[in-house]
N, C-alpha and C. Protein backbone atom coordinates (compact mmCIF):
# COMPACT_ATOMS: atom_id res chain seq x y z
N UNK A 1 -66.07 -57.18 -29.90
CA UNK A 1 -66.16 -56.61 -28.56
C UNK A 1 -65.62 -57.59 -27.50
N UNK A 2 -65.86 -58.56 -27.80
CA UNK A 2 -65.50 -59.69 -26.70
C UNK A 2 -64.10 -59.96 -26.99
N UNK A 3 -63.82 -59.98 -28.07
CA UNK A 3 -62.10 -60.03 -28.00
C UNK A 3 -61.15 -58.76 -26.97
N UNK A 4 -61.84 -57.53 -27.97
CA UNK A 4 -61.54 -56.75 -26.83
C UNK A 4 -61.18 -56.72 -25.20
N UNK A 5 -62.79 -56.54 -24.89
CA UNK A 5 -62.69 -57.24 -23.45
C UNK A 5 -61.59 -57.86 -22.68
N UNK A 6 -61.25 -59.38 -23.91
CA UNK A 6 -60.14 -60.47 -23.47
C UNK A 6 -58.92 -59.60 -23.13
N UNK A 7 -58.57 -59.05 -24.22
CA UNK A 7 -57.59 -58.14 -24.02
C UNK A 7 -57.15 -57.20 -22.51
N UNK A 8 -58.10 -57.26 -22.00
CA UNK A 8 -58.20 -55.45 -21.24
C UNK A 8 -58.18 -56.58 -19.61
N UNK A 9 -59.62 -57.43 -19.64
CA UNK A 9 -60.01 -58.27 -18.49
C UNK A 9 -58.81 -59.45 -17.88
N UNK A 10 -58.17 -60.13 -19.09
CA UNK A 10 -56.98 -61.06 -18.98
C UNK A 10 -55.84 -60.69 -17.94
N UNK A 11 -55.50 -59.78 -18.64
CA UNK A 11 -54.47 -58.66 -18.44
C UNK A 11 -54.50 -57.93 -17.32
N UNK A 12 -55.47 -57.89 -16.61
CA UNK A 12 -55.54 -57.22 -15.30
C UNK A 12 -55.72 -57.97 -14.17
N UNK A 13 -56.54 -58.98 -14.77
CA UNK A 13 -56.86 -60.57 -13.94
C UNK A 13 -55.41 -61.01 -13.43
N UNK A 14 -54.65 -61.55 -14.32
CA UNK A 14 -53.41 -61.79 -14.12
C UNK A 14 -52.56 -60.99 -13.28
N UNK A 15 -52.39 -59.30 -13.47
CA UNK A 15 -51.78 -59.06 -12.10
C UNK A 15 -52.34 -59.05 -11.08
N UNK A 16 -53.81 -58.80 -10.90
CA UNK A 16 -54.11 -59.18 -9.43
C UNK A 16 -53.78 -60.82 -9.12
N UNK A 17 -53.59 -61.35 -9.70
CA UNK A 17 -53.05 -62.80 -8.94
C UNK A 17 -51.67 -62.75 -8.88
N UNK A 18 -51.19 -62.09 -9.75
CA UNK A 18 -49.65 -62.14 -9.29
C UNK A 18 -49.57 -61.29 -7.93
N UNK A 19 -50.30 -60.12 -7.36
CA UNK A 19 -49.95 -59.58 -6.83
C UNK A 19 -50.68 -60.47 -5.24
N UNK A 20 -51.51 -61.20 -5.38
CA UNK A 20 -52.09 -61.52 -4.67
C UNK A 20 -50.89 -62.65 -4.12
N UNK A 21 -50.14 -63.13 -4.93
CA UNK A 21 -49.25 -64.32 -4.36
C UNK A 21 -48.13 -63.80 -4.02
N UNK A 22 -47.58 -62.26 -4.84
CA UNK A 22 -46.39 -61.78 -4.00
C UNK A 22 -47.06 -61.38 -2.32
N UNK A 23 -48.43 -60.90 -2.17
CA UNK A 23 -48.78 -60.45 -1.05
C UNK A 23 -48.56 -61.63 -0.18
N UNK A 24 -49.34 -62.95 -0.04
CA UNK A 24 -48.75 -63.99 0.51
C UNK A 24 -47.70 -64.65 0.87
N UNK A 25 -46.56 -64.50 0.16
CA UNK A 25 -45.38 -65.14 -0.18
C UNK A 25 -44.87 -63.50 1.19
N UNK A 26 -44.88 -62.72 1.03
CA UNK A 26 -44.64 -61.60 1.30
C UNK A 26 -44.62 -61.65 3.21
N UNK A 27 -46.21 -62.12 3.33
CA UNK A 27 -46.61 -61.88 4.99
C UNK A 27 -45.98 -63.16 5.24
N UNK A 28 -45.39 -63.68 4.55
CA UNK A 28 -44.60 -65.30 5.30
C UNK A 28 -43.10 -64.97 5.99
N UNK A 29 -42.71 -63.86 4.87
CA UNK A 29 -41.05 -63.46 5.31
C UNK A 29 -40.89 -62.79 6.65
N UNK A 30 -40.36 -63.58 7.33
CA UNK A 30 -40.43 -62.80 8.81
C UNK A 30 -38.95 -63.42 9.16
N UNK A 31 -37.72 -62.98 10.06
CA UNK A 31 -36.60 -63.74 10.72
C UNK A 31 -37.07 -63.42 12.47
N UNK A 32 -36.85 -64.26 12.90
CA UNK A 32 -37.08 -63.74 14.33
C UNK A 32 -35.52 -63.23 15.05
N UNK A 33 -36.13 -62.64 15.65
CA UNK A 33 -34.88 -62.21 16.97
C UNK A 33 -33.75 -61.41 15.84
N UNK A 34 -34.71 -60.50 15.28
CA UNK A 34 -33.84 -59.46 14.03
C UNK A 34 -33.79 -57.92 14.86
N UNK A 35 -32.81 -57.69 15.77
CA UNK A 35 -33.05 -56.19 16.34
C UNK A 35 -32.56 -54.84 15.22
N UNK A 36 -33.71 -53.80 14.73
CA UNK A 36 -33.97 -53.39 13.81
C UNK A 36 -32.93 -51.95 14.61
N UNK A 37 -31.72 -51.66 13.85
CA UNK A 37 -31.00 -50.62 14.57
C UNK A 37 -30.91 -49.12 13.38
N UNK A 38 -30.87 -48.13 14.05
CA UNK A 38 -31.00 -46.79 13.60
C UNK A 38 -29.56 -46.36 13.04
N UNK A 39 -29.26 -46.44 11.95
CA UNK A 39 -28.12 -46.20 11.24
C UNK A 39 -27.49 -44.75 11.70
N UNK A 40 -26.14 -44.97 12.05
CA UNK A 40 -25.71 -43.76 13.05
C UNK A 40 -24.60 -43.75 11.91
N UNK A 41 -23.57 -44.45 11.65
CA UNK A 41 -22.49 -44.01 10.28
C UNK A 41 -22.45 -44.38 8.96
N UNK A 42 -23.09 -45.72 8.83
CA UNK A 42 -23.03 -45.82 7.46
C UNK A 42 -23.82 -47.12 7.11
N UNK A 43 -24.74 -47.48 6.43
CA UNK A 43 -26.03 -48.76 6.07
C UNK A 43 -24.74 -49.49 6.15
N UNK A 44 -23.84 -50.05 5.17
CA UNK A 44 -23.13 -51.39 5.64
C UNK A 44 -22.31 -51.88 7.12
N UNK A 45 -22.11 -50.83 7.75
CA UNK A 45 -21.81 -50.92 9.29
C UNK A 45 -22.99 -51.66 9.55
N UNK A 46 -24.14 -50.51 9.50
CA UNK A 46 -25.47 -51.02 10.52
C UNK A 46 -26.17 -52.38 9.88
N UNK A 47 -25.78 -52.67 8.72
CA UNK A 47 -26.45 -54.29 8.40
C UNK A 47 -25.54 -55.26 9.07
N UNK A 48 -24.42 -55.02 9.72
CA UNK A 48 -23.00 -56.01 10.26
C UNK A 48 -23.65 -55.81 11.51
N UNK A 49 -23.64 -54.88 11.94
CA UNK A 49 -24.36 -54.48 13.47
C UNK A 49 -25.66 -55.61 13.84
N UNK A 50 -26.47 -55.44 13.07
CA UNK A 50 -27.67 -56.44 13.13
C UNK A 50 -27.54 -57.45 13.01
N UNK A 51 -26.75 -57.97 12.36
CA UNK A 51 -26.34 -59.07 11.97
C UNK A 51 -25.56 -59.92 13.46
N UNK A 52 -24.57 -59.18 13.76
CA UNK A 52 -23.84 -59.43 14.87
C UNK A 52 -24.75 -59.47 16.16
N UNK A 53 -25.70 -58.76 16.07
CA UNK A 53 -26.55 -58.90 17.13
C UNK A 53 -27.33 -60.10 17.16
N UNK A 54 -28.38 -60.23 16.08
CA UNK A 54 -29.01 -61.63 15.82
C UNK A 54 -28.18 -62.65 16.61
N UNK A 55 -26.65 -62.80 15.76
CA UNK A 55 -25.28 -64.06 15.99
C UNK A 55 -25.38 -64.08 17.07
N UNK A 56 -25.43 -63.04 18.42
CA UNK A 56 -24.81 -62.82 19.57
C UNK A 56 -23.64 -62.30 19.54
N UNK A 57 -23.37 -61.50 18.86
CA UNK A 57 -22.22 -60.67 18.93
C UNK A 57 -22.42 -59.37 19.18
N UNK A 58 -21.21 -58.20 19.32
CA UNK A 58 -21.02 -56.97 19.93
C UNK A 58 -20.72 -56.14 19.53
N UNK A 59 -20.65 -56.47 17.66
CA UNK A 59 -19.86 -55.34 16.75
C UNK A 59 -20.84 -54.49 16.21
N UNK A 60 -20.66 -53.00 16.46
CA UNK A 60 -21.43 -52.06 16.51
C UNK A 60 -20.84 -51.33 15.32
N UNK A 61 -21.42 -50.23 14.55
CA UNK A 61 -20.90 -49.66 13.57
C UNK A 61 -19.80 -48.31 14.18
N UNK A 62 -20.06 -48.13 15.12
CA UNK A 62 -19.09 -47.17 15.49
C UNK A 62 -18.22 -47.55 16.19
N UNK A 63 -17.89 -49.25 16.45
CA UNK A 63 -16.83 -49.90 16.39
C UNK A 63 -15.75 -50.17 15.21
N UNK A 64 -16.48 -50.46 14.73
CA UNK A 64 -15.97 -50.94 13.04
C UNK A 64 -15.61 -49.25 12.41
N UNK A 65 -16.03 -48.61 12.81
CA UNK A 65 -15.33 -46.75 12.47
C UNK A 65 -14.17 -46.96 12.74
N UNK A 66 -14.28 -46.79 14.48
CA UNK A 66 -13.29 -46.39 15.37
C UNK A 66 -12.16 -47.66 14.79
N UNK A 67 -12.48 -48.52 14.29
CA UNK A 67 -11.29 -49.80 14.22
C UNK A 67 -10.22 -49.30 12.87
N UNK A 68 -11.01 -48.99 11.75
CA UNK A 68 -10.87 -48.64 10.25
C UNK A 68 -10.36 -46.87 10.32
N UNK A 69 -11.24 -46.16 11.00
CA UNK A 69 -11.06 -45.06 11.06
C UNK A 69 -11.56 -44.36 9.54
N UNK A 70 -12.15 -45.30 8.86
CA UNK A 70 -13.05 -44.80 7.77
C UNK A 70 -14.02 -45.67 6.85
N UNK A 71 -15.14 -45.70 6.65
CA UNK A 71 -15.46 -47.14 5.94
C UNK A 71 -14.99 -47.62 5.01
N UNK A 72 -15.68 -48.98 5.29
CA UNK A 72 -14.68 -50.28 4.39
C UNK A 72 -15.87 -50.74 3.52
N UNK A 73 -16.79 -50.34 3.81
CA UNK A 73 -18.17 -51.29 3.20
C UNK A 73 -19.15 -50.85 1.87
N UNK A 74 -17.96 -49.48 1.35
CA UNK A 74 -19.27 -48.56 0.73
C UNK A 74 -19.18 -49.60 -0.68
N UNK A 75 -18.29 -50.58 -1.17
CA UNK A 75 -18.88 -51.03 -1.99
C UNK A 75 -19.11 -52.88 -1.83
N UNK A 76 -20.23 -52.71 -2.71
CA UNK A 76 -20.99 -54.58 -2.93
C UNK A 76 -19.60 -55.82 -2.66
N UNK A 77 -18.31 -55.28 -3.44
CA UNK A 77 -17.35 -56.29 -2.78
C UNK A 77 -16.52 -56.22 -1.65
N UNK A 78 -16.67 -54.63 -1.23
CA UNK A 78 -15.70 -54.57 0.33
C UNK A 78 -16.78 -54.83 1.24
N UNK A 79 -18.17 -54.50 1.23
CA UNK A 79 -19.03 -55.01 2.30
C UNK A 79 -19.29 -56.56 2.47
N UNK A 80 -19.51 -57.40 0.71
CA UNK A 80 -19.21 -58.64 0.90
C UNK A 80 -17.94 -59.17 1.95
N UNK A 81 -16.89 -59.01 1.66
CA UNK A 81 -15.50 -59.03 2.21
C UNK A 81 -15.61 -58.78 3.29
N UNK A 82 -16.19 -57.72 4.44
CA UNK A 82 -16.24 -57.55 5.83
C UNK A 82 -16.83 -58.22 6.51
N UNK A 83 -18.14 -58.60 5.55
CA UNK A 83 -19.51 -59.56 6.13
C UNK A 83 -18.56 -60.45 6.76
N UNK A 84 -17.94 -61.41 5.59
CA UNK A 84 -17.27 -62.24 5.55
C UNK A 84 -15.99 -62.41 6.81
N UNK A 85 -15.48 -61.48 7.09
CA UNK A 85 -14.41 -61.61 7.89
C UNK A 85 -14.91 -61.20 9.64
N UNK A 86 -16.06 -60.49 9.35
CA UNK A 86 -16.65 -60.38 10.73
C UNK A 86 -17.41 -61.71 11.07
N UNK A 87 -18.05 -62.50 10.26
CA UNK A 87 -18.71 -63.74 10.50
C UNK A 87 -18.27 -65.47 9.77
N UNK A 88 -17.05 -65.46 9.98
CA UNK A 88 -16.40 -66.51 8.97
C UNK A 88 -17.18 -67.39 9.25
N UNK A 89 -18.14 -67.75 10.43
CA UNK A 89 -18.76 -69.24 10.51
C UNK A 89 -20.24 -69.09 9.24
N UNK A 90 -20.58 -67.70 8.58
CA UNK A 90 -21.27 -68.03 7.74
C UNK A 90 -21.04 -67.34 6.27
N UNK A 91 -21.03 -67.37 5.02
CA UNK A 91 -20.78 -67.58 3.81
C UNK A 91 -21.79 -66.57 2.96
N UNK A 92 -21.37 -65.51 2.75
CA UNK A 92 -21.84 -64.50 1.97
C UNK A 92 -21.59 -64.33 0.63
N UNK A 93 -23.08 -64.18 -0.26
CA UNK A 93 -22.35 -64.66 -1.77
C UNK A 93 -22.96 -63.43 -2.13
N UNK A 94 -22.19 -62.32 -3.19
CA UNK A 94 -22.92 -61.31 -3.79
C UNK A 94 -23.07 -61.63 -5.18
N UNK A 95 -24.47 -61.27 -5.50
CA UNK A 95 -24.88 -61.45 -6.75
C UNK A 95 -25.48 -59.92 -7.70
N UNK A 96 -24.89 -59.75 -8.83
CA UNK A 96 -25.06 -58.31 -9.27
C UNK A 96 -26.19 -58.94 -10.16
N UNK A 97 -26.72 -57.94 -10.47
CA UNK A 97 -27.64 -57.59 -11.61
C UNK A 97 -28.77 -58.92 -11.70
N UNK A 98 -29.05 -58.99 -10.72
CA UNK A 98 -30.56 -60.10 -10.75
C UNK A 98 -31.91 -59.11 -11.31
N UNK A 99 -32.72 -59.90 -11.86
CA UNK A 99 -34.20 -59.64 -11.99
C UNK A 99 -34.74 -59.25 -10.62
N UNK A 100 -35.84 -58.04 -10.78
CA UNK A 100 -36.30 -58.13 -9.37
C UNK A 100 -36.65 -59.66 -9.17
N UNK A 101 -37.71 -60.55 -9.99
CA UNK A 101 -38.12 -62.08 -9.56
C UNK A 101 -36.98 -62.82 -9.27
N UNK A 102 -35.78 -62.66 -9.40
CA UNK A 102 -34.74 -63.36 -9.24
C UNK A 102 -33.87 -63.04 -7.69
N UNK A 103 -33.81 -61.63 -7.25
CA UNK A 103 -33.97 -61.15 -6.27
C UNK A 103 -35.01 -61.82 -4.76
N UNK A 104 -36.03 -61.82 -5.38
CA UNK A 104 -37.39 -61.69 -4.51
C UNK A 104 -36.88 -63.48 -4.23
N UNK A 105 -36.74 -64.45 -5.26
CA UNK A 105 -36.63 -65.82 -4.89
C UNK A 105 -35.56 -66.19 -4.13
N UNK A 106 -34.14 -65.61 -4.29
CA UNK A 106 -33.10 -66.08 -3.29
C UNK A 106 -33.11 -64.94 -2.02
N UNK A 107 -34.05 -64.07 -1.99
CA UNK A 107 -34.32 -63.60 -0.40
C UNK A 107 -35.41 -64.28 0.08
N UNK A 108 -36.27 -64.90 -0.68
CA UNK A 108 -37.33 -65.42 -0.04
C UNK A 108 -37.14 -66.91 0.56
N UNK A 109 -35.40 -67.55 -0.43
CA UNK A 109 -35.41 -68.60 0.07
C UNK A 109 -34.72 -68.82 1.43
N UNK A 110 -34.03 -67.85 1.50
CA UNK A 110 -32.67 -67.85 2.95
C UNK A 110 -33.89 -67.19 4.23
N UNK A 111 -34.54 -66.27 3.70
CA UNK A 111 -35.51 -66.06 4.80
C UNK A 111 -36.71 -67.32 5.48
N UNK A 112 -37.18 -67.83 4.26
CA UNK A 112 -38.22 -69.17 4.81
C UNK A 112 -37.46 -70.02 5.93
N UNK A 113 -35.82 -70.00 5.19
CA UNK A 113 -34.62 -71.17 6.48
C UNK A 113 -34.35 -70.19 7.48
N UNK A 114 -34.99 -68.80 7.93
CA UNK A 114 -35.10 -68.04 9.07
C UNK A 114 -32.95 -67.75 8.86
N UNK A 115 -33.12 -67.41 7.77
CA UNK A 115 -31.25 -66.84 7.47
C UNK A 115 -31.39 -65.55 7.05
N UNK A 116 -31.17 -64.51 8.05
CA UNK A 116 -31.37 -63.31 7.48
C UNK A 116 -30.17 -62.65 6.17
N UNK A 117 -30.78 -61.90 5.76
CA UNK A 117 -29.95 -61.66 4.08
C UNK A 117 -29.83 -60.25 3.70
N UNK A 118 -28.47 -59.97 3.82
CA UNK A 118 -27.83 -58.67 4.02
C UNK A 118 -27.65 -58.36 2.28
N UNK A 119 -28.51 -57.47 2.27
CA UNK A 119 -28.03 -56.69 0.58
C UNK A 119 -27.40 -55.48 0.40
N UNK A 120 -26.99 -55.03 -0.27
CA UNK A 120 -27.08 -53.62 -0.73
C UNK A 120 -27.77 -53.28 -1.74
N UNK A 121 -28.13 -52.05 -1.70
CA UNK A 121 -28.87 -51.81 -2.76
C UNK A 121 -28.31 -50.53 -3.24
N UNK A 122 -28.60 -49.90 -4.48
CA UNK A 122 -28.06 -48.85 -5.27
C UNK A 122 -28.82 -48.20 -6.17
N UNK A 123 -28.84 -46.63 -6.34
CA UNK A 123 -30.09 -46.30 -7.60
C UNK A 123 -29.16 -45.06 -7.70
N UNK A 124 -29.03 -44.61 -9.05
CA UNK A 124 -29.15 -43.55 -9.15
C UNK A 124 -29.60 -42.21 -8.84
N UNK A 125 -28.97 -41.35 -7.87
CA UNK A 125 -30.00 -40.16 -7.70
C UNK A 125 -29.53 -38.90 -8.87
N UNK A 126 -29.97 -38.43 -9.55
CA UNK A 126 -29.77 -36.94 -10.03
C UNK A 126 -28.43 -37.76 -10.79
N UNK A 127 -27.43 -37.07 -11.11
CA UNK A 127 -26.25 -37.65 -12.19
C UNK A 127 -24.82 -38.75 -11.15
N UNK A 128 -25.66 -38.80 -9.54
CA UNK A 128 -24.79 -39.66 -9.34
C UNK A 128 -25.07 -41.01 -8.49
């Protein structure tokens, strides 16, 4: 019976502490002076948008339309690539196929240095 127990009690013990330290680790991530904007053409515009704002800059996503006249950002290496050419004074690295824990540690580390961290993200909906 007591082995049992071990089994069932261990095992649950353990994620409440894991979850208890992602919760901590969690209420720490904050960037200041991040203006949170309402996506009007397309998520990689509006993460450049925010971004540019934080910097002190003026590039809006329906700038970056009107400039292109169609987006440039819908994928992980043309949005890398724009980041990049809209902000040459800072250095955007894309990384595919991380672990969520692997994820969670290099956003948690650029955020602690108050460096906000532009991702994309991607899921499958229905067959596409």
């Amino acid at each position: 019976m007591i082995a049992i127990l071990s089994f069932i009690i261990i095992p649950i013990f353990s994620v409440g502490i894991a979850f208890t330290v992602l919760a901590v680790k969690t209420n720490r991530i904050f960037v200041d002076d991040i203006e949170v904007i309402n996506q009007d053409v397309f998520c990689g515009y509006a993460v450049i948008e925010m971004f540019s704002a934080w910097n002190g800059g003026k590039v809006t996503e329906e700038a970056l339309y009107k400039k292109y006249g169609k987006v440039v950002t819908s994928t992980g290496k043309a949005f890398c690539d724009e980041f990049n050419h809209q902000f040459p004074e800072f250095q955007t690295t894309m990384y595919k196929y991380l672990t969520n824990s692997e994820l969670i540690d290099k956003v948690y580390d650029c955020l602690a240095d108050s460096v906000p961290v532009p991702f994309e993200w991607a899921a499958k909906h229905d067959d596409e």
